[in-house]
N, C-alpha and C. Protein backbone atom coordinates (compact mmCIF):
# COMPACT_ATOMS: atom_id res chain seq x y z
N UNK A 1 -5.38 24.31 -3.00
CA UNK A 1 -4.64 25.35 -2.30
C UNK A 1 -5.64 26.37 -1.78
N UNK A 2 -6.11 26.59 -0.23
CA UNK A 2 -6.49 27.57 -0.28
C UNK A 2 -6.03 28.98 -0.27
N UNK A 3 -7.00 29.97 -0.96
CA UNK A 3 -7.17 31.51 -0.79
C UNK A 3 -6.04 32.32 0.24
N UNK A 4 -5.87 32.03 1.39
CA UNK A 4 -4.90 32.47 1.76
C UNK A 4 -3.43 32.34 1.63
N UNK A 5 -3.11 30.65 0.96
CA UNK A 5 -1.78 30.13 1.00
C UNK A 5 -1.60 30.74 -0.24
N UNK A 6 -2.89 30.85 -1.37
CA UNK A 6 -2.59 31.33 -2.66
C UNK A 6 -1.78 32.85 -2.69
N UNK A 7 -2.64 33.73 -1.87
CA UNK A 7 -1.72 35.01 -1.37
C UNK A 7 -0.21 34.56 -1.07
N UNK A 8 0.12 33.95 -0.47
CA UNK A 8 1.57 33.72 -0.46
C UNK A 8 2.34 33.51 -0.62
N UNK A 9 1.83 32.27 -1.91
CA UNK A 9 2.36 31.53 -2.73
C UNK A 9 1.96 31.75 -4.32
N UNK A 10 3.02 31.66 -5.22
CA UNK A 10 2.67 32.12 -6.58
C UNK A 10 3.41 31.16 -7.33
N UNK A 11 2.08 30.51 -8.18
CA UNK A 11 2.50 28.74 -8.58
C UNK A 11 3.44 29.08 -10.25
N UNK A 12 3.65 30.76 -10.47
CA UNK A 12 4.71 30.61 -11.60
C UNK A 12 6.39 30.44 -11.28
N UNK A 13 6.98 30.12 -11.98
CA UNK A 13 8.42 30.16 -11.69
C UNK A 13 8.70 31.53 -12.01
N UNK A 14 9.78 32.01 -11.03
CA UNK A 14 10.42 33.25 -11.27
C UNK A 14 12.08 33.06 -11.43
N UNK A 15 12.77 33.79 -11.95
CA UNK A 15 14.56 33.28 -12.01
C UNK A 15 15.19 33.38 -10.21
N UNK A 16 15.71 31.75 -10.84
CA UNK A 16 16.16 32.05 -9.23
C UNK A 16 15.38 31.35 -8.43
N UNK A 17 13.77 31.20 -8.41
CA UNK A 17 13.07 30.83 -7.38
C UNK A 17 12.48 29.36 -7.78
N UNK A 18 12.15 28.02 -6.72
CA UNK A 18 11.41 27.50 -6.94
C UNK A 18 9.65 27.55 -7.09
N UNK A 19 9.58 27.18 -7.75
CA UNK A 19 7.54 27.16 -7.73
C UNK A 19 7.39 26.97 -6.84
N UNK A 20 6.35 28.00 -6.43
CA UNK A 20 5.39 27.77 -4.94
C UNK A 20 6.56 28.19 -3.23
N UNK A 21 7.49 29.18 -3.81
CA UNK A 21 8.26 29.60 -2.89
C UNK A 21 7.64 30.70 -2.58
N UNK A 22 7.78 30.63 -0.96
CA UNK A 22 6.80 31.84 -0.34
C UNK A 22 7.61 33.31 -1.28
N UNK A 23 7.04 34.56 -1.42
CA UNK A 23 7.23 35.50 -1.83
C UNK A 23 7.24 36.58 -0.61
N UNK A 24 7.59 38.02 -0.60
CA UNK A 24 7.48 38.83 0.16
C UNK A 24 6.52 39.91 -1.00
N UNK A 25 5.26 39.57 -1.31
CA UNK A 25 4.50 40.96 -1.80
C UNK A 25 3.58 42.06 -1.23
N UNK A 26 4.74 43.54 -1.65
CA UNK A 26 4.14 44.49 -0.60
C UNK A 26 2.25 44.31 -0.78
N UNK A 27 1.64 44.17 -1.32
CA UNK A 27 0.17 44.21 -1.63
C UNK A 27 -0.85 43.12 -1.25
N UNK A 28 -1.83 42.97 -0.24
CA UNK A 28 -2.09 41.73 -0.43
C UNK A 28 -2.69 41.37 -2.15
N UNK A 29 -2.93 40.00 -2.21
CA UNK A 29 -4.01 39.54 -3.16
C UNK A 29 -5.88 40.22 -2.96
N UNK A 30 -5.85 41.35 -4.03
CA UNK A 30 -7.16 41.88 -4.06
C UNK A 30 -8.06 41.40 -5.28
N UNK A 31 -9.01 40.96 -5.01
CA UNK A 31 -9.83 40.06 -5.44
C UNK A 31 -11.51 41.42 -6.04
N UNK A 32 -11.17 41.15 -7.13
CA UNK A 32 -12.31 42.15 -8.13
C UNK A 32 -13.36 41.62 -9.10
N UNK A 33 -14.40 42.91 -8.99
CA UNK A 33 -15.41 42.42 -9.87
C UNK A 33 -15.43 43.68 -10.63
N UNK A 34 -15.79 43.87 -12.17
CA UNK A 34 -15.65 44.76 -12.50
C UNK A 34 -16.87 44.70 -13.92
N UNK A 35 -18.05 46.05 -13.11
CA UNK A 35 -19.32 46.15 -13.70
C UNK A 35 -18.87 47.34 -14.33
N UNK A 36 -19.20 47.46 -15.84
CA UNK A 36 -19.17 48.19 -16.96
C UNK A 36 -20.34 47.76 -18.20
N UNK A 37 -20.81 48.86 -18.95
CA UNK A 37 -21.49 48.01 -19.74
C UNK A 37 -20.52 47.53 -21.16
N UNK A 38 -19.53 48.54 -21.29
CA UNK A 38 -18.75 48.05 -22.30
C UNK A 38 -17.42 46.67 -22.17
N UNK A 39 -17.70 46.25 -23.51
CA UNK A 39 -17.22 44.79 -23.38
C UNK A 39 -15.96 44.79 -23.70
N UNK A 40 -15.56 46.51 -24.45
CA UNK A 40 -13.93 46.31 -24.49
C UNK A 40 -13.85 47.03 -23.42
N UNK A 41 -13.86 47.75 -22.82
CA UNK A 41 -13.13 48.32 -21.70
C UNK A 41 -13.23 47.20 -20.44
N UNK A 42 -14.23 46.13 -20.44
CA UNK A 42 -14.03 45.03 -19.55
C UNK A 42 -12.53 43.55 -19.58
N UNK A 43 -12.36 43.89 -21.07
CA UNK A 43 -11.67 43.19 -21.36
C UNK A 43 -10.03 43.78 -21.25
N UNK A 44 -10.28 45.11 -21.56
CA UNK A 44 -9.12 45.97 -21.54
C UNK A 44 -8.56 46.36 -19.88
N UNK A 45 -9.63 45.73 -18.82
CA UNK A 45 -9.35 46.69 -17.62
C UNK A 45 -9.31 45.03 -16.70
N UNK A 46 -9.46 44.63 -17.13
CA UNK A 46 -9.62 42.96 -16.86
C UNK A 46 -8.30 42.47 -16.86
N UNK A 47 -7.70 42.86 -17.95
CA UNK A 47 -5.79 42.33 -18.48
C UNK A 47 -5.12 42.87 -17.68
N UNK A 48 -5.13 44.49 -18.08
CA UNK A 48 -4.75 45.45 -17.13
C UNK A 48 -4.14 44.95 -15.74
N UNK A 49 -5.46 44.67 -14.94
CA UNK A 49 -5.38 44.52 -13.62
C UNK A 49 -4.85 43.39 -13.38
N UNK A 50 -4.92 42.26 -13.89
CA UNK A 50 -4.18 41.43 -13.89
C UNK A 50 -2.54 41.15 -13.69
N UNK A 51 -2.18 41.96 -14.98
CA UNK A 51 -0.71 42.37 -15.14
C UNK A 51 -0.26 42.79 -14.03
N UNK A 52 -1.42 43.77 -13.23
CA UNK A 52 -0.79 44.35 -12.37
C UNK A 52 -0.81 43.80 -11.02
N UNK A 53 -1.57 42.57 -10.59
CA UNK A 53 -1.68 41.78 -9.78
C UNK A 53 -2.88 41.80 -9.16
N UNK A 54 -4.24 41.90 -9.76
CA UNK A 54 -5.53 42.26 -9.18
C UNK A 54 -5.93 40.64 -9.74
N UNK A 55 -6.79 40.03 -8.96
CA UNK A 55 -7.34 38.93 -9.20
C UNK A 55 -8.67 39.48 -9.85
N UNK A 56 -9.04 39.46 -10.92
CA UNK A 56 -10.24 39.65 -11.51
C UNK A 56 -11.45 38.19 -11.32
N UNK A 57 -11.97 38.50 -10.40
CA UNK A 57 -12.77 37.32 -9.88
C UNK A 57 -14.42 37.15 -10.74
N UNK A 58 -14.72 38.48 -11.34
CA UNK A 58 -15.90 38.47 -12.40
C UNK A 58 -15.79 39.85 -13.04
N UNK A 59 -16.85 39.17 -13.98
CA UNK A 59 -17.35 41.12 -14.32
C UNK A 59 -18.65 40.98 -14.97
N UNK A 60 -19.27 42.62 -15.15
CA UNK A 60 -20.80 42.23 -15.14
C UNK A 60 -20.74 43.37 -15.99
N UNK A 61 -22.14 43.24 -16.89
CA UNK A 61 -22.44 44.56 -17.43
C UNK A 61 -23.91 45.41 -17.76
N UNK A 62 -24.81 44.88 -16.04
CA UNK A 62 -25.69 45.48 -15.98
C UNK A 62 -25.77 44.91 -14.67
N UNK A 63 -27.04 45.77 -13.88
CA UNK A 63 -27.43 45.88 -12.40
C UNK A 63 -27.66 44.60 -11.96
N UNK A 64 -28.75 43.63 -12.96
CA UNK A 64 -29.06 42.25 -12.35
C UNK A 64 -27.58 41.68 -12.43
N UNK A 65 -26.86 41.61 -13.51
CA UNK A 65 -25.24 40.44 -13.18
C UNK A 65 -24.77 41.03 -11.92
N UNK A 66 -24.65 41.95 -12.30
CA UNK A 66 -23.37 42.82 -10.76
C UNK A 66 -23.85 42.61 -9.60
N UNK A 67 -25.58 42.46 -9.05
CA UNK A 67 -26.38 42.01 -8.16
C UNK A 67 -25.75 40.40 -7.69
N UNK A 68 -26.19 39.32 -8.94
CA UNK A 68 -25.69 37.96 -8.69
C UNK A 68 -24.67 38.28 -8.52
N UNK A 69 -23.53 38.40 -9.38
CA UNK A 69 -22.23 38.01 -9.48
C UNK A 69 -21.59 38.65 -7.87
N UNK A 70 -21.96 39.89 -7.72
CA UNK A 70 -21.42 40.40 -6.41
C UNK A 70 -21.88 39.09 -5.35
N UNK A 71 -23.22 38.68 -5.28
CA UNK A 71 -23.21 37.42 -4.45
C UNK A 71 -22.70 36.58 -4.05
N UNK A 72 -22.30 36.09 -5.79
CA UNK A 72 -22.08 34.38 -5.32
C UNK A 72 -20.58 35.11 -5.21
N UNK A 73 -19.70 36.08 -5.61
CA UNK A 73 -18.43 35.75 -5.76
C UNK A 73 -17.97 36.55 -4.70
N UNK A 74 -18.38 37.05 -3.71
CA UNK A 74 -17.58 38.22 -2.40
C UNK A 74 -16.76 38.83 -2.65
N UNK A 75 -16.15 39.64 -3.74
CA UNK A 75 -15.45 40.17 -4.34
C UNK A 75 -14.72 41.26 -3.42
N UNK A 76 -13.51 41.65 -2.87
CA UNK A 76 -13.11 42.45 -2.03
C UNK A 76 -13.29 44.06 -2.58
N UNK A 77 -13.53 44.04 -3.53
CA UNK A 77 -13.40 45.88 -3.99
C UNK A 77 -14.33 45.12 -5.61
N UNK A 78 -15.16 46.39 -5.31
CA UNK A 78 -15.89 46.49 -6.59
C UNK A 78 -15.71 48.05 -7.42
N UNK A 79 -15.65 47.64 -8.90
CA UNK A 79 -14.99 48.60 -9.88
C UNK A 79 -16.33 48.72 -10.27
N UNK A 80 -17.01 49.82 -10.44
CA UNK A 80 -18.24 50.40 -10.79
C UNK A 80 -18.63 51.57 -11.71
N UNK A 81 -19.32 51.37 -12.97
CA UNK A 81 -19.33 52.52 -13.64
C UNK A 81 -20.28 53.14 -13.90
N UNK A 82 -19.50 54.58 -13.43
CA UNK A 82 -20.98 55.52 -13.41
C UNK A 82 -22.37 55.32 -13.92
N UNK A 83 -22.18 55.05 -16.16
CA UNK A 83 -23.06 55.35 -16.44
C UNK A 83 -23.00 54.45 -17.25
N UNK A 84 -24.31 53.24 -16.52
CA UNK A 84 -24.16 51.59 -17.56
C UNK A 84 -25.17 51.49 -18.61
N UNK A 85 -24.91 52.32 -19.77
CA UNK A 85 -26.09 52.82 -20.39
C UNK A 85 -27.29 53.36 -19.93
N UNK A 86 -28.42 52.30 -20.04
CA UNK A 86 -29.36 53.11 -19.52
C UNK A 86 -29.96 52.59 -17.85
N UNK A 87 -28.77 51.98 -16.92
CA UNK A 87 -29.01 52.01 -16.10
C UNK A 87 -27.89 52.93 -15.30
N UNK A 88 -28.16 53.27 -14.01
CA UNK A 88 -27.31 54.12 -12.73
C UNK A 88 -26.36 53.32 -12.17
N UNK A 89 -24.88 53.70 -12.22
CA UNK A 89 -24.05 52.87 -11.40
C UNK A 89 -24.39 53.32 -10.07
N UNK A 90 -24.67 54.95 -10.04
CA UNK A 90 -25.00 55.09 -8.55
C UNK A 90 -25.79 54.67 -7.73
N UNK A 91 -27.13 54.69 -8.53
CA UNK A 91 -28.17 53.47 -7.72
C UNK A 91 -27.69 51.92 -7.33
N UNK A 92 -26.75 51.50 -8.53
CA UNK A 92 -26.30 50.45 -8.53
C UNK A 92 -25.40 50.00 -7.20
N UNK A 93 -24.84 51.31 -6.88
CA UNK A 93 -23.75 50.89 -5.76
C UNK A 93 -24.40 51.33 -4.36
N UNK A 94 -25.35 51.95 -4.47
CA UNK A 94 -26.18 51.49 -3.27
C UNK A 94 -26.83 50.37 -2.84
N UNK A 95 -27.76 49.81 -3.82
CA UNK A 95 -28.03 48.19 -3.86
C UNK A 95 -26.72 47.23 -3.67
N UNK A 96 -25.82 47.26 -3.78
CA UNK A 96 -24.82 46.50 -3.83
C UNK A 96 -24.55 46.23 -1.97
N UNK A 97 -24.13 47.98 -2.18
CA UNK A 97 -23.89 48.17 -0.34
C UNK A 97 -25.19 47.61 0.66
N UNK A 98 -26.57 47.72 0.22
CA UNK A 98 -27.57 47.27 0.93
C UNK A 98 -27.51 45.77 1.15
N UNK A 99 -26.89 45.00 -0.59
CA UNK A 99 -27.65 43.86 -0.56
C UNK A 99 -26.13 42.97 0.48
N UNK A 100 -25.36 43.72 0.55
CA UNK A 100 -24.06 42.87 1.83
C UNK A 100 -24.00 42.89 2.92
N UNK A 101 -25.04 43.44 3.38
CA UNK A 101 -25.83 43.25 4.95
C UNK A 101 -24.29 44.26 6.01
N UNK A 102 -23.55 43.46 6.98
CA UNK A 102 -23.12 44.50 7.91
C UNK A 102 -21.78 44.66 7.53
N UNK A 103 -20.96 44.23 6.36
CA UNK A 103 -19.32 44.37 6.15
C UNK A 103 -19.22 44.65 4.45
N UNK A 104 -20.59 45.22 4.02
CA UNK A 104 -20.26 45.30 2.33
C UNK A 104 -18.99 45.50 2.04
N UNK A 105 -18.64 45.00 0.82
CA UNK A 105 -16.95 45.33 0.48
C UNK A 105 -17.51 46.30 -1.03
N UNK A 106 -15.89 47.23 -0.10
CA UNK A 106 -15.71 48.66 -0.92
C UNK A 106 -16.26 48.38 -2.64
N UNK A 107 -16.74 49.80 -3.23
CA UNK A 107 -17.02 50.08 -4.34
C UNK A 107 -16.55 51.31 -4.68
N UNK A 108 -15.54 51.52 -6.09
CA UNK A 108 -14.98 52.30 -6.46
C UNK A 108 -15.37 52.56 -8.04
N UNK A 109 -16.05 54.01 -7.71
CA UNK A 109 -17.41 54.29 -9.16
C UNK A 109 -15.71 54.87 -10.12
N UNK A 110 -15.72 54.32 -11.11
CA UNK A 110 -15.26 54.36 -12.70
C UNK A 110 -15.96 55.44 -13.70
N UNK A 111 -15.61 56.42 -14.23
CA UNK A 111 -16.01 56.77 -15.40
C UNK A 111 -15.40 57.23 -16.40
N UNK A 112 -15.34 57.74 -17.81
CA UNK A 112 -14.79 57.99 -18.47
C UNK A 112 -15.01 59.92 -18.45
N UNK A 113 -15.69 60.48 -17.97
CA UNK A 113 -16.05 62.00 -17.31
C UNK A 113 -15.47 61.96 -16.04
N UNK A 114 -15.17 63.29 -15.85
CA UNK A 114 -14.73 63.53 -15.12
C UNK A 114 -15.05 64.24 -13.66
N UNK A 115 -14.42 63.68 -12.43
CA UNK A 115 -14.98 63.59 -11.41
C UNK A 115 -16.17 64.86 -11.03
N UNK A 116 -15.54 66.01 -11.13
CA UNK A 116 -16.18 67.22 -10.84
C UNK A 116 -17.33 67.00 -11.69
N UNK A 117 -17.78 66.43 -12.85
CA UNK A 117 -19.08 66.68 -13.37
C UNK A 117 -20.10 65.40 -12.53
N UNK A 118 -19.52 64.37 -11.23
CA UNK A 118 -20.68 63.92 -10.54
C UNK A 118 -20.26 64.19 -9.28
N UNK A 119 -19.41 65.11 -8.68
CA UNK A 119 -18.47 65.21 -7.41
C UNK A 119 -19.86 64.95 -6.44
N UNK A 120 -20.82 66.15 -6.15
CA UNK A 120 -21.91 65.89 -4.96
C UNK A 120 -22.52 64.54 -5.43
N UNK A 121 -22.86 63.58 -6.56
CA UNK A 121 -23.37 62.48 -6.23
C UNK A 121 -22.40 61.55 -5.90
N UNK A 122 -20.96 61.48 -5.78
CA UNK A 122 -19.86 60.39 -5.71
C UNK A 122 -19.85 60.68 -4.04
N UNK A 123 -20.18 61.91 -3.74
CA UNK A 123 -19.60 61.71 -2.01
C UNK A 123 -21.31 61.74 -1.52
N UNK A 124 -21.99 61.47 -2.16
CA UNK A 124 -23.60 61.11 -1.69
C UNK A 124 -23.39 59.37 -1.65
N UNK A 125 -22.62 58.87 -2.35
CA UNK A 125 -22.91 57.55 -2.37
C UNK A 125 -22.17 56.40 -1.62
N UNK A 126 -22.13 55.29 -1.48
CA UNK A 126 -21.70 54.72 -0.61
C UNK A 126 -19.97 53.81 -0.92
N UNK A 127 -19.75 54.90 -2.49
CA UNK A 127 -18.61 54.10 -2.81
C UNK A 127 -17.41 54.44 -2.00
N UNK A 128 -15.96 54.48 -1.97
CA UNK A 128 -15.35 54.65 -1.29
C UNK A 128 -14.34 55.74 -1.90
N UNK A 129 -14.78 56.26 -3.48
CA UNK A 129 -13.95 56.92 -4.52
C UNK A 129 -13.77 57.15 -5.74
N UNK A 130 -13.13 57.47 -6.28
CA UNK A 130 -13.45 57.83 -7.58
C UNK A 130 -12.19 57.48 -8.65
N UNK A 131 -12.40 56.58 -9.71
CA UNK A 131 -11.40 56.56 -10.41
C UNK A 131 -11.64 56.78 -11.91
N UNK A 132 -10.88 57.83 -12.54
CA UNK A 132 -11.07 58.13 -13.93
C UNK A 132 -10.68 56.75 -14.76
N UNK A 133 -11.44 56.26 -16.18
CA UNK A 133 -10.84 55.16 -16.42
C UNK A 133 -9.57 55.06 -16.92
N UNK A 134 -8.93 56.26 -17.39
CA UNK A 134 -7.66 56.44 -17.88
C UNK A 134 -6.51 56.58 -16.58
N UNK A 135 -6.99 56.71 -15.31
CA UNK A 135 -6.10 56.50 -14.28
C UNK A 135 -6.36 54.84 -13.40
N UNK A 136 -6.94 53.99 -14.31
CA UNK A 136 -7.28 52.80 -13.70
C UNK A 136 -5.72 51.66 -13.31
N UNK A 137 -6.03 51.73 -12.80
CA UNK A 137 -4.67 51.11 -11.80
C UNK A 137 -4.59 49.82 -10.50
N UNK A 138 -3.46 48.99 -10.31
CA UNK A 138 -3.70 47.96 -9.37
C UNK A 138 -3.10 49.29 -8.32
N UNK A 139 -2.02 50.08 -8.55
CA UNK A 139 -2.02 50.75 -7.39
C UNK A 139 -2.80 51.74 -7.04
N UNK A 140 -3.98 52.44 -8.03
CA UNK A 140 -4.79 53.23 -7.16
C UNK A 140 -5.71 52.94 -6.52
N UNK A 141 -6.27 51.64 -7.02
CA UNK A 141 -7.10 50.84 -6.23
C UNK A 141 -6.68 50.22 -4.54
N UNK A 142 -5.39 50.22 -4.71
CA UNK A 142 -4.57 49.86 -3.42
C UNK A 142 -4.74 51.49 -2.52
N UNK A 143 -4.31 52.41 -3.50
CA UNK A 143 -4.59 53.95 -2.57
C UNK A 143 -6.05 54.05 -1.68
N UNK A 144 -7.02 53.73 -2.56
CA UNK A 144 -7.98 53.87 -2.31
C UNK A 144 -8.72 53.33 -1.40
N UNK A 145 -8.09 51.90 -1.34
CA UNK A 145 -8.26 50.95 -0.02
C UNK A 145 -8.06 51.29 1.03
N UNK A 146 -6.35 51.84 0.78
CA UNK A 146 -5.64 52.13 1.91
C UNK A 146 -6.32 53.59 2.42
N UNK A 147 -7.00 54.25 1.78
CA UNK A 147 -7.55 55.49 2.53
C UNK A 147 -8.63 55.15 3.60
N UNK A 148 -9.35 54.13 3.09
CA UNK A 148 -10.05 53.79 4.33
C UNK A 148 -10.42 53.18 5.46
N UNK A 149 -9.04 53.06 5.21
CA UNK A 149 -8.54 52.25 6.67
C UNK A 149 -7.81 50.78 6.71
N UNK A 150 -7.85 50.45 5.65
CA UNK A 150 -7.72 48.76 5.91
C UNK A 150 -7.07 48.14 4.45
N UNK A 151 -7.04 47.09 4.08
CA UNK A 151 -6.38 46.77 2.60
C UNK A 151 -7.81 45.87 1.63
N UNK A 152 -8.73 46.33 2.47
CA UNK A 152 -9.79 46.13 1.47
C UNK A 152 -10.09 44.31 1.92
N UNK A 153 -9.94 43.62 2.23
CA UNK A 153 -9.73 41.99 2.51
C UNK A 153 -10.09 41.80 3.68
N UNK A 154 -11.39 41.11 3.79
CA UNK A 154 -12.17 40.35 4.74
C UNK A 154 -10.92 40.46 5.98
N UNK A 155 -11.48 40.35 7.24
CA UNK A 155 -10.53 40.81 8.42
C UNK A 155 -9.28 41.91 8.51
N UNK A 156 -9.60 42.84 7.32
CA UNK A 156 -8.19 43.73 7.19
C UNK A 156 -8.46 45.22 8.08
């Protein structure tokens, strides 16, 4: 099945519906990678998004994975956290944006602090926003998309 029919089609049964009956969902299918260094909040924000209809396509928990993994997997919106121990998400999400040449896909820096204590480095950087991890969400990630123009998805 490809990627796009998958957006349209959803191979669980729902009441009422046959398997693989087209659906009407307001959201497209957004496709995520999600770099943290912690392994429960990856796992915890991983389900999360799921539930909520985010395709969790990887996750990483330092600069070299999030480097590969952003590669091989084109991930439409990347979940990024500030402070990955002892490396920089912010440096991190500049390399990210460099290493995708002319259409990088969005990066949305994560932290557990709060915005105002990195506000001038979050609008220095090339992410697209800011999400507290306690406001982590399939719909703010959809807000956030939608602020910049498009739904985040290759040709959107």
């Amino acid at each position: 099945m490809s990627t796009d029919l998958r957006s349209v089609l959803h191979s669980q049964d729902r009441p009422g519906m046959r398997a693989g009956t087209p659906t009407c969902d307001p959201e497209p299918m957004v496709r995520c990678l999600i770099v943290d260094d912690s392994l429960r909040f990856l796992d915890a924000a991983r389900g999360l998004l799921e539930r909520q209809g985010i395709t969790v396509v990887g996750v990483a928990s330092n600069s070299a994975d999030a480097l590969r993994r952003s590669g091989e997997l084109r991930p439409d919106v990347t979940l990024l956290d500030i402070d990955l121990g002892g490396e920089s998400g912010l440096e991190l999400a500049r390399r990210l944006h460099d290493q995708a040449g002319p259409a990088p896909a969005p990066v949305i820096l994560i932290s557990t602090h709060a915005e105002q204590d990195y506000a001038e480095l979050i609008a220095a950087s090339p992410a697209i926003g800011f999400l507290p991890k306690t406001a982590l969400s399939a719909d703010a990630i959809h807000q956030l998309l939608a602020g910049r123009g498009d739904d985040g998805l290759p040709g959107g």
